[in-house]
Protein backbone atom coordinates (compact mmCIF):
# COMPACT_ATOMS: atom_id res chain seq x y z
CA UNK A 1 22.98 88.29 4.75
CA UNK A 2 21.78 87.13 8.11
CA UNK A 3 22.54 83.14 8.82
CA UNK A 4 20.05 83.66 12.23
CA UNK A 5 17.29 86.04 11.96
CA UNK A 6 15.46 87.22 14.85
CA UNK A 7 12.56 89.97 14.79
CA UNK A 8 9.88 91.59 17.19
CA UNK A 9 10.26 87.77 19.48
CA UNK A 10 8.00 88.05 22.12
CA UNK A 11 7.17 85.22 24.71
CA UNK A 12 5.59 85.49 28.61
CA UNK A 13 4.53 83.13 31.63
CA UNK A 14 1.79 84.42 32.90
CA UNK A 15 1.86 88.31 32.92
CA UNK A 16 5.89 87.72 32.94
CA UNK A 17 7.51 89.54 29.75
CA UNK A 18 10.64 87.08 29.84
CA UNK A 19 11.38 88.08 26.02
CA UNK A 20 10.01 91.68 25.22
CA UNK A 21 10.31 92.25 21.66
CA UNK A 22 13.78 91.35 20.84
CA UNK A 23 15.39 91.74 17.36
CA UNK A 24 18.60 90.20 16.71
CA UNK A 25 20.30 88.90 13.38
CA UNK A 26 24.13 86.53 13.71
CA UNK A 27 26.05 85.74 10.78
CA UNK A 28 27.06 83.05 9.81
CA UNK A 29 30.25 81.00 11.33
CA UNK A 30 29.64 83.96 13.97
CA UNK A 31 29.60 82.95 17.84
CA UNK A 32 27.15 85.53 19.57
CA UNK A 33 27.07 85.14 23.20
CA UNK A 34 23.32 86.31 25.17
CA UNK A 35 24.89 87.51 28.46
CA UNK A 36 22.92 88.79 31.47
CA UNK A 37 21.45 87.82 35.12
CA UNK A 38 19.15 85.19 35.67
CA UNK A 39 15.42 85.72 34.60
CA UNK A 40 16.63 88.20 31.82
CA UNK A 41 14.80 86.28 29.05
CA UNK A 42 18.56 84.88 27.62
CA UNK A 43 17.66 80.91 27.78
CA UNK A 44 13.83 81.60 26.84
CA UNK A 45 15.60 83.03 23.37
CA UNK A 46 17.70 79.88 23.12
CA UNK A 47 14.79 77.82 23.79
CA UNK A 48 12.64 79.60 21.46
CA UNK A 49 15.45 79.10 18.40
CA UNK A 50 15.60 75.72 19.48
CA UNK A 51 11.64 74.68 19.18
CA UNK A 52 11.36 73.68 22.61
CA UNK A 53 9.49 77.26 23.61
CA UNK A 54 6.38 78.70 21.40
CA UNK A 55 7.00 81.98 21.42
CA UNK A 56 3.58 84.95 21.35
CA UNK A 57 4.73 86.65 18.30
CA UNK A 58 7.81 87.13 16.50
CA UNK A 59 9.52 85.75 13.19
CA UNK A 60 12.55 83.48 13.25
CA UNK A 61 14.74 82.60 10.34
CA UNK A 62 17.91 80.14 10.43
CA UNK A 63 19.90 79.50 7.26
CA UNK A 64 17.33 80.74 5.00
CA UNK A 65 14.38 78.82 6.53
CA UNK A 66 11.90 80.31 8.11
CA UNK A 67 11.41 78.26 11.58
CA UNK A 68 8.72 80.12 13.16
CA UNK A 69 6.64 83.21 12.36
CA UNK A 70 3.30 84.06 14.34
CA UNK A 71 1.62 85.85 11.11
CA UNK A 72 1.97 83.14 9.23
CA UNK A 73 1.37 80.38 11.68
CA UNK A 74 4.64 78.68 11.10
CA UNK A 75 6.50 76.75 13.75
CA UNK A 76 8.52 73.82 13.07
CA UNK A 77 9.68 70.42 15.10
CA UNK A 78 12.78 71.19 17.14
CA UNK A 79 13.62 67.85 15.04
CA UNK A 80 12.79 69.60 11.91
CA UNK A 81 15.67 72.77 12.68
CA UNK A 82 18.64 71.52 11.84
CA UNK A 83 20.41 72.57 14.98
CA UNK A 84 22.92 70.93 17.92
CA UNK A 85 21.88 71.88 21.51
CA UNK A 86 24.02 71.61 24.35
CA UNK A 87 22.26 72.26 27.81
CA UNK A 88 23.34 73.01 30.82
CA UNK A 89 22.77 69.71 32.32
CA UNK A 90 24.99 66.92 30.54
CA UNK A 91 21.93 65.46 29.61
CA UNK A 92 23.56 61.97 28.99
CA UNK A 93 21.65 58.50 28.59
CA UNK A 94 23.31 56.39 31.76
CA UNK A 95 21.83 53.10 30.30
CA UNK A 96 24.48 54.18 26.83
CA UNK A 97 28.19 53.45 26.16
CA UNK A 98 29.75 57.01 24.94
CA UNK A 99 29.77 55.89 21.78
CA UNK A 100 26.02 54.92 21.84
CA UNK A 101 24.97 58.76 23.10
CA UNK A 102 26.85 60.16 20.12
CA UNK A 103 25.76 57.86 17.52
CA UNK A 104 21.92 58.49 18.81
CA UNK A 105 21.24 61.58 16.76
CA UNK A 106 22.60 59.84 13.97
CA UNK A 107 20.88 56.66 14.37
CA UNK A 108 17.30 58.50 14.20
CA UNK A 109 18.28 60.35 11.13
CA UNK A 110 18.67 56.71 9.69
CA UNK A 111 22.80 57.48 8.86
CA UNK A 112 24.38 54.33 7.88
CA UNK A 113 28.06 55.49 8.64
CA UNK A 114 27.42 56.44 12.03
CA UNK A 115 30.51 54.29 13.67
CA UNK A 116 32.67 56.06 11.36
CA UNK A 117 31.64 59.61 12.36
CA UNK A 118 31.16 58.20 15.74
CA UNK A 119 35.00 57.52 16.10
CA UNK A 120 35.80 60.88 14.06
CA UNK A 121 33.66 63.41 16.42
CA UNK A 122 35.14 61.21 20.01
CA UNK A 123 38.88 61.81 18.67
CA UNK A 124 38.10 65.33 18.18
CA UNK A 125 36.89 66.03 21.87
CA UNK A 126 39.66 63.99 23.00
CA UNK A 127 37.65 61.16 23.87
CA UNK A 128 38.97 58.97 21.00
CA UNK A 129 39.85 55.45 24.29
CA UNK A 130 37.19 55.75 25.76
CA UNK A 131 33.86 55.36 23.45
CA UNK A 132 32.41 51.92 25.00
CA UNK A 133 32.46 53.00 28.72
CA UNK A 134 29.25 54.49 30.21
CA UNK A 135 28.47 57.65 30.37
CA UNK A 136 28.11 58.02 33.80
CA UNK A 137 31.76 56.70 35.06
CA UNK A 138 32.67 59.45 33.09
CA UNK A 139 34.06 62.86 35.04
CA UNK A 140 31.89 65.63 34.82
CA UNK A 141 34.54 66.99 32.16
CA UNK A 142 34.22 64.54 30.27
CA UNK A 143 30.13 64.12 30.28
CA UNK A 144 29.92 67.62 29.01
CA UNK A 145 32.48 66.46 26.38
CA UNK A 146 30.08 63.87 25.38
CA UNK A 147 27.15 66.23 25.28
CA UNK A 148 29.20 67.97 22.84
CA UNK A 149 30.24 66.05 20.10
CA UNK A 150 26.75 64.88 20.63
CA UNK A 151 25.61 68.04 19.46
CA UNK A 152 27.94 68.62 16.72
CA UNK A 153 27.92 65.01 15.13
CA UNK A 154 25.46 65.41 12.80
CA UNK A 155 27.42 68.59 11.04
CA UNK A 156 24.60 71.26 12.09
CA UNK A 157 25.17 74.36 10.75
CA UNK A 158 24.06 75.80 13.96
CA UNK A 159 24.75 74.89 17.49
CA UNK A 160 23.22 76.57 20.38
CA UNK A 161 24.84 76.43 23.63
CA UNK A 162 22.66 76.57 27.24
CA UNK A 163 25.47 77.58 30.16
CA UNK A 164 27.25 74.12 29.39
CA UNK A 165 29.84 74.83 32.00
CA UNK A 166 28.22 76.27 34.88
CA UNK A 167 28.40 72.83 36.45
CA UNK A 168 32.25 72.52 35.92
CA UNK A 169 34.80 73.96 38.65
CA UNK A 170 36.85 77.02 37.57
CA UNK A 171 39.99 75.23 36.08
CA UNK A 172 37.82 72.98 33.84
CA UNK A 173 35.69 75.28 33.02
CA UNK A 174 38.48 77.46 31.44
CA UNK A 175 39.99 74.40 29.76
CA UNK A 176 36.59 73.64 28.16
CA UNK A 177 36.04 77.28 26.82
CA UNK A 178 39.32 77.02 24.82
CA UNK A 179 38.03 73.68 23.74
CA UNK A 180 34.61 74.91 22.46
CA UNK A 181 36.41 77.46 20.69
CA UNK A 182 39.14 75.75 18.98
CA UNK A 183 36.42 73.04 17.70
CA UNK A 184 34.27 76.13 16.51
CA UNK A 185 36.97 77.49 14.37
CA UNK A 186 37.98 74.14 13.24
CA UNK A 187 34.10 73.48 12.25
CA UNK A 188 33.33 76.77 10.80
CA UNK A 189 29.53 76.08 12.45
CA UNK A 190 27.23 79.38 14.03
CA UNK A 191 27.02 79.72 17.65
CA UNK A 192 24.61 80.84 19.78
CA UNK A 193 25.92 81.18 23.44
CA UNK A 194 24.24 81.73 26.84
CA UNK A 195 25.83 82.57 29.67
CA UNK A 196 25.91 84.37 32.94
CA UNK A 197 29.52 84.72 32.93
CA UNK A 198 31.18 87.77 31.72
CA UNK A 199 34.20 85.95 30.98
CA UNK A 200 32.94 83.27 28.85
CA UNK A 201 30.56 85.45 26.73
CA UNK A 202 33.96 87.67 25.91
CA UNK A 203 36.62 85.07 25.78
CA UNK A 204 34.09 83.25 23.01
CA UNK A 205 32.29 85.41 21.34
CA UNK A 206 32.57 87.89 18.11
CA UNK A 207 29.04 89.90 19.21
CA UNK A 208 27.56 90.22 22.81
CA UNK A 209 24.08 90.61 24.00
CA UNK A 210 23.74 91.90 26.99
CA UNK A 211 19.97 91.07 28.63
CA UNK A 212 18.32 92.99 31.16
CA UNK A 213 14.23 91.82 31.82
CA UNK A 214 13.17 90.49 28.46
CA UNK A 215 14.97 93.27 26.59
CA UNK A 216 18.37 94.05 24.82
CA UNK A 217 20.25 96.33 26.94
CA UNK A 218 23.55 96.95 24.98
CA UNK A 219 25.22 94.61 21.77
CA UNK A 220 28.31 95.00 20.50
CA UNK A 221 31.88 93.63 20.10
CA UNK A 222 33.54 92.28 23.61
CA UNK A 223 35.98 94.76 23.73
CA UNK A 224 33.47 98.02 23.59
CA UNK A 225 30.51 96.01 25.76
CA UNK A 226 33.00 95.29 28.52
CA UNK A 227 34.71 98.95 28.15
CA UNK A 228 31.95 101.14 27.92
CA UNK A 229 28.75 100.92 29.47
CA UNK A 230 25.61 102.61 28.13
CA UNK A 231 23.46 102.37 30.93
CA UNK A 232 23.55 102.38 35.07
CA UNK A 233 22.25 98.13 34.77
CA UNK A 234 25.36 97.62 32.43
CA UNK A 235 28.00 99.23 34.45
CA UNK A 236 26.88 97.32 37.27
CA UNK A 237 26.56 94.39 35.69
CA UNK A 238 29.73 94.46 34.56
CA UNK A 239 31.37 95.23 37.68
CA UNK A 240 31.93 99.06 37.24
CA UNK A 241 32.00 101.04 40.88
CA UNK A 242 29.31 103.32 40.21
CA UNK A 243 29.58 107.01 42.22
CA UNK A 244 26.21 109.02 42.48
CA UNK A 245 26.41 113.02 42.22
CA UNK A 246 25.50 115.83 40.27
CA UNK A 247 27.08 116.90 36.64
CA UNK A 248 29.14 120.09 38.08
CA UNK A 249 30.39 121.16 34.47
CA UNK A 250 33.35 120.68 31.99
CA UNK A 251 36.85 121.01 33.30
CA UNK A 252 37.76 124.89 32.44
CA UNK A 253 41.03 123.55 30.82
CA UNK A 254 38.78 122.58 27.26
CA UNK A 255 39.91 118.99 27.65
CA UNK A 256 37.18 116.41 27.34
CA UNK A 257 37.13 115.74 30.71
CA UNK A 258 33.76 116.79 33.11
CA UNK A 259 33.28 116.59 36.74
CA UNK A 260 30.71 115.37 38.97
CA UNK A 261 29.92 116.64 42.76
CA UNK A 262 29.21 114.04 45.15
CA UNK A 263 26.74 114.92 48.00
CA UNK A 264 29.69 115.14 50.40
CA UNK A 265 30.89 117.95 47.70
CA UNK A 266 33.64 116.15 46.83
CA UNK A 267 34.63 116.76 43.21
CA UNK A 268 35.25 113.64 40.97
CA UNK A 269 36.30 114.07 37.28
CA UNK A 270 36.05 111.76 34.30
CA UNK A 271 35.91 111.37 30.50
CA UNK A 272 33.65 113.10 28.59
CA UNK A 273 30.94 110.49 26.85
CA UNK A 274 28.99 111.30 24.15
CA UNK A 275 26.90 113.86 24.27
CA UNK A 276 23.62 111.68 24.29
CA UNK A 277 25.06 110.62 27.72
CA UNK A 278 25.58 113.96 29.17
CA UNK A 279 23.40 115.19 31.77
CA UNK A 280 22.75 118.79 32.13
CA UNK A 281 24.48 120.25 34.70
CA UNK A 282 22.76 120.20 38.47
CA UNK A 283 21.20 116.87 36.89
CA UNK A 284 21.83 113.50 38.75
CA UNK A 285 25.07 111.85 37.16
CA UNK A 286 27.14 108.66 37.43
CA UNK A 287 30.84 108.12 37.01
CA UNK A 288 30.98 104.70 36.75
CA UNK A 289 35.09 102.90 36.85
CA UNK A 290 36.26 99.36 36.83
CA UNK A 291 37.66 98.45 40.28
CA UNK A 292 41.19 97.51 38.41
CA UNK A 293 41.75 101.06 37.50
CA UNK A 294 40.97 102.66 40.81
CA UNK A 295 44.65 103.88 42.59
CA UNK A 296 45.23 103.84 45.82
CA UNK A 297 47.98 105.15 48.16
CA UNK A 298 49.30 106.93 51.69
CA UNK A 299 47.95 110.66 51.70
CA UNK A 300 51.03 113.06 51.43
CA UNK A 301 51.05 116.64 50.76
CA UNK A 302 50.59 117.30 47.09
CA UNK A 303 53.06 119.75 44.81
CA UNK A 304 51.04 122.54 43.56
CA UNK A 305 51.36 121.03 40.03
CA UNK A 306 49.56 117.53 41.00
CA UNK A 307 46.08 116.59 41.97
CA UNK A 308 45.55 116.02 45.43
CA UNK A 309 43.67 112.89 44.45
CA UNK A 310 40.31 111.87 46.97
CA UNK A 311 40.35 111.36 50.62
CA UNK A 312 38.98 107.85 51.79
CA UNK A 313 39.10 105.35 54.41
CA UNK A 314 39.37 101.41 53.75
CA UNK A 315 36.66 99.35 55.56
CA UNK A 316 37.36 96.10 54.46
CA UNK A 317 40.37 94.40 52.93
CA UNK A 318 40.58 91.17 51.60
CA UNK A 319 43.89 88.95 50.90
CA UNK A 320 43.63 87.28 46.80
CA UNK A 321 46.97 86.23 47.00
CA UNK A 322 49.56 88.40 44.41
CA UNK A 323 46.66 91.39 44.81
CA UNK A 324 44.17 92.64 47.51
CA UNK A 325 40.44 93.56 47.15
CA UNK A 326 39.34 96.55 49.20
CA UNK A 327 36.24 98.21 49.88
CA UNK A 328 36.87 101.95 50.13
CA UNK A 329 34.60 104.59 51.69
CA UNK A 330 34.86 108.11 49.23
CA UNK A 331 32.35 110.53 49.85
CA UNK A 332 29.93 108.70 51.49
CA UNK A 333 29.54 105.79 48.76
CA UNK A 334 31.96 102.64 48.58
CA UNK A 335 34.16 101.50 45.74
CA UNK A 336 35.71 98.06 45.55
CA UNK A 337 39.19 98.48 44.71
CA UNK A 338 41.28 95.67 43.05
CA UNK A 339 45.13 96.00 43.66
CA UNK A 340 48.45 94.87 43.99
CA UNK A 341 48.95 93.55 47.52
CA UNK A 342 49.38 96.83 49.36
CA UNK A 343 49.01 95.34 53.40
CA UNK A 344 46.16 98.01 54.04
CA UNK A 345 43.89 96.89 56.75
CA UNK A 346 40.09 97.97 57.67
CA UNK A 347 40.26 101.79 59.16
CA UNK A 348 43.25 103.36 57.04
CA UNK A 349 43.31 106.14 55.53
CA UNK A 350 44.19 106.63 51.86
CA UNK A 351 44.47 108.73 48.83
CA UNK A 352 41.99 107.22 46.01
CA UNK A 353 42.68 108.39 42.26
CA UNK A 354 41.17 107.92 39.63
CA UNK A 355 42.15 108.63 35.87
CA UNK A 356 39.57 110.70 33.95
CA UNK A 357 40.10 108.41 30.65
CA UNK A 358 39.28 105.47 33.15
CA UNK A 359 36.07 107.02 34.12
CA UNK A 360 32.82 106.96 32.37
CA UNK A 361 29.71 109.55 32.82
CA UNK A 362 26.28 108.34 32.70
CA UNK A 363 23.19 109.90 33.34
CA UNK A 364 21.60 109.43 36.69
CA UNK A 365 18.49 107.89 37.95
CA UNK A 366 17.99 109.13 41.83
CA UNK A 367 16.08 112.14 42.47
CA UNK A 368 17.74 115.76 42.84
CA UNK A 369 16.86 116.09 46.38
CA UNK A 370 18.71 112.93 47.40
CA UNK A 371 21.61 114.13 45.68
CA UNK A 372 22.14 116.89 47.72
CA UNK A 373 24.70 117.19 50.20
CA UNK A 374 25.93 119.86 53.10
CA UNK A 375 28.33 121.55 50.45
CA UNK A 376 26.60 122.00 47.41
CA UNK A 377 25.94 125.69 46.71
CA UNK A 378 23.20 126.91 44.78
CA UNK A 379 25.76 128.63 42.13
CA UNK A 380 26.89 124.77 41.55
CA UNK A 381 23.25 123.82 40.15
């Protein structure tokens, strides 16, 4: 049974859609993470959970209780929900000792123990010495530490979090996310996540949402959401090079592989997806890779046994330290290219391969005609 229930949410500003219709259900002691660009309707969600957004229409359930539904005209306090928020900003009182921002939530429930659970949730976030300083000659760290035992010190059974670290630098930030989820696993509560960062939503969560304009583009475990895109907005969300051509057919060898034709004519092969996702052949196609799995190397004649692998030219390289970044000209189109440091500057010439089980095929979106290129043959269509 669902511990969050979400169905048919809809909420707009002005003739804005920012949440279209979105169903969702988490389980409980589950951390789901609402990934996604900004303006994709992911904090409007959050906000609407939380009571701090009226949503249009919609139904929302959380631990049994219904929290809002537009049929029936119900929609609770934020007060009256039961949950632990933890925005983006750190949100902390500067005129309050630590201990005194912690203990508020419990002082306007009217807890008596609150010192005690006070000095229980502050040892937990590793901010045992320092409860009767300020807030604010805290690091940032340690503010956003604040904001979250703040959140969980009341025991809610759900917690929803509002990009919390956006505001940290990289190394914190990465500290902090093993932080969040070693307290979530100790406190067995239901998370709610939003982020814009890929890395975050997979590294914490069990499901992923993946927004794009008010609407659910792809959910799923990490693993398959980061792996394999469903869509042209998901690949490139995710960071997939995406190459534009036509579907030319299925390799003749009856492996699962297909190939594609780019407008140059150059032919590009790749796994065979589903067969919801394949396009018809002469139909606009994408074969969409991660730049980590894109080879590159010197061009040298090829035994008659091996692929010859695609021509292309680097235009850009950029130094990362123990690996390179590269933008790479094939066909006509540019991939970005993640590899080990190879010393290839702007203007050389390379060999680009790519594994077929490291390729995905999507349909297309562009128009036939601005597919076509000088070598594509009518026979080909």
């Amino acid at each position: 049974m669902a511990f969050v229930k979400i169905d048919g949410l809809r909420k707009s500003f002005g003739t804005l859609a920012a949440v279209d219709g979105v169903s969702l259900s988490v389980s409980q002691g589950e951390t789901m993470a609402l990934l996604g660009p900004s303006g994709c309707g992911k904090t409007t969600i959050l906000r609407c959970l939380a009571g701090l957004e009226t949503p249009e229409a919609g139904y929302i359930e959380i631990a049994g209780k219904v929290v809002y539904d537009s049929a029936r005209r119900i929609n609770l306090m934020p007060e009256e929900r039961g949950l632990g928020v933890v925005f983006q900003s750190y949100a902390v009182w500067p005129h309050m000792t630590v201990a005194e921002n912690v203990g508020f939530p419990l002082k306007v429930r009217g807890v008596r123990d609150r010192a005690e659970r006070v000095k229980r949730i502050l040892e937990l976030v590793g901010l045992g010495d320092g409860s009767a300083k300020l807030a604010t000659d805290l690091s940032g760290g340690q503010q956003q530490r604040v904001a979250l035992a703040r959140a969980l010190v009341h025991e809610p059974r759900l917690v929803l979090f509002d990009e919390p670290m956006s505001n940290l630098d990289a190394q914190l930030r990465e500290h902090m996310r093993m932080e969040v989820k070693l307290l979530q696993q100790r406190l067995a509560f239901t998370a709610i996540y939003v982020t814009h960062d890929q890395s975050e939503a997979f590294a914490l969560a069990e499901t992923v949402v993946l927004m794009n304009r008010g609407r659910i583009e792809a959910l799923g475990p990490p693993r398959e959401i980061a792996s394999t895109p469903r869509s042209e907005f998901a690949a490139r969300f995710l960071g997939f090079n995406v190459l534009e051509g036509v579907f030319h057919g299925h390799v003749p060898d009856g492996s699962r592989h297909v190939e594609i034709m780019l407008p140059d004519g150059t032919i590009v092969r790749g796994a065979r997806a589903d067969s919801a996702l394949v396009p018809a052949a002469g139909r606009p196609a994408l074969l969409c890779v991660r730049r980590e799995h894109v080879q590159l190397s010197t061009p040298k004649p090829a035994a008659n046994s091996e692929p010859a692998g695609i021509a292309g030219a680097i235009r850009a390289a950029s130094f990362l330290g123990l690996q390179e970044e590269y933008v790479v000209d094939v066909g006509g189109q540019q991939l970005r290219v993640i590899h080990p440091a190879m010393g290839y500057s702007a203007g050389t010439t390379v060999t680009v391969t790519l594994a077929p089980e490291r390729c995905i095929l999507l349909h297309g979106t562009r128009s036939d005609a601005a597919l076509q290129g000088p070598h594509q043959r009518t026979g080909d269509r």
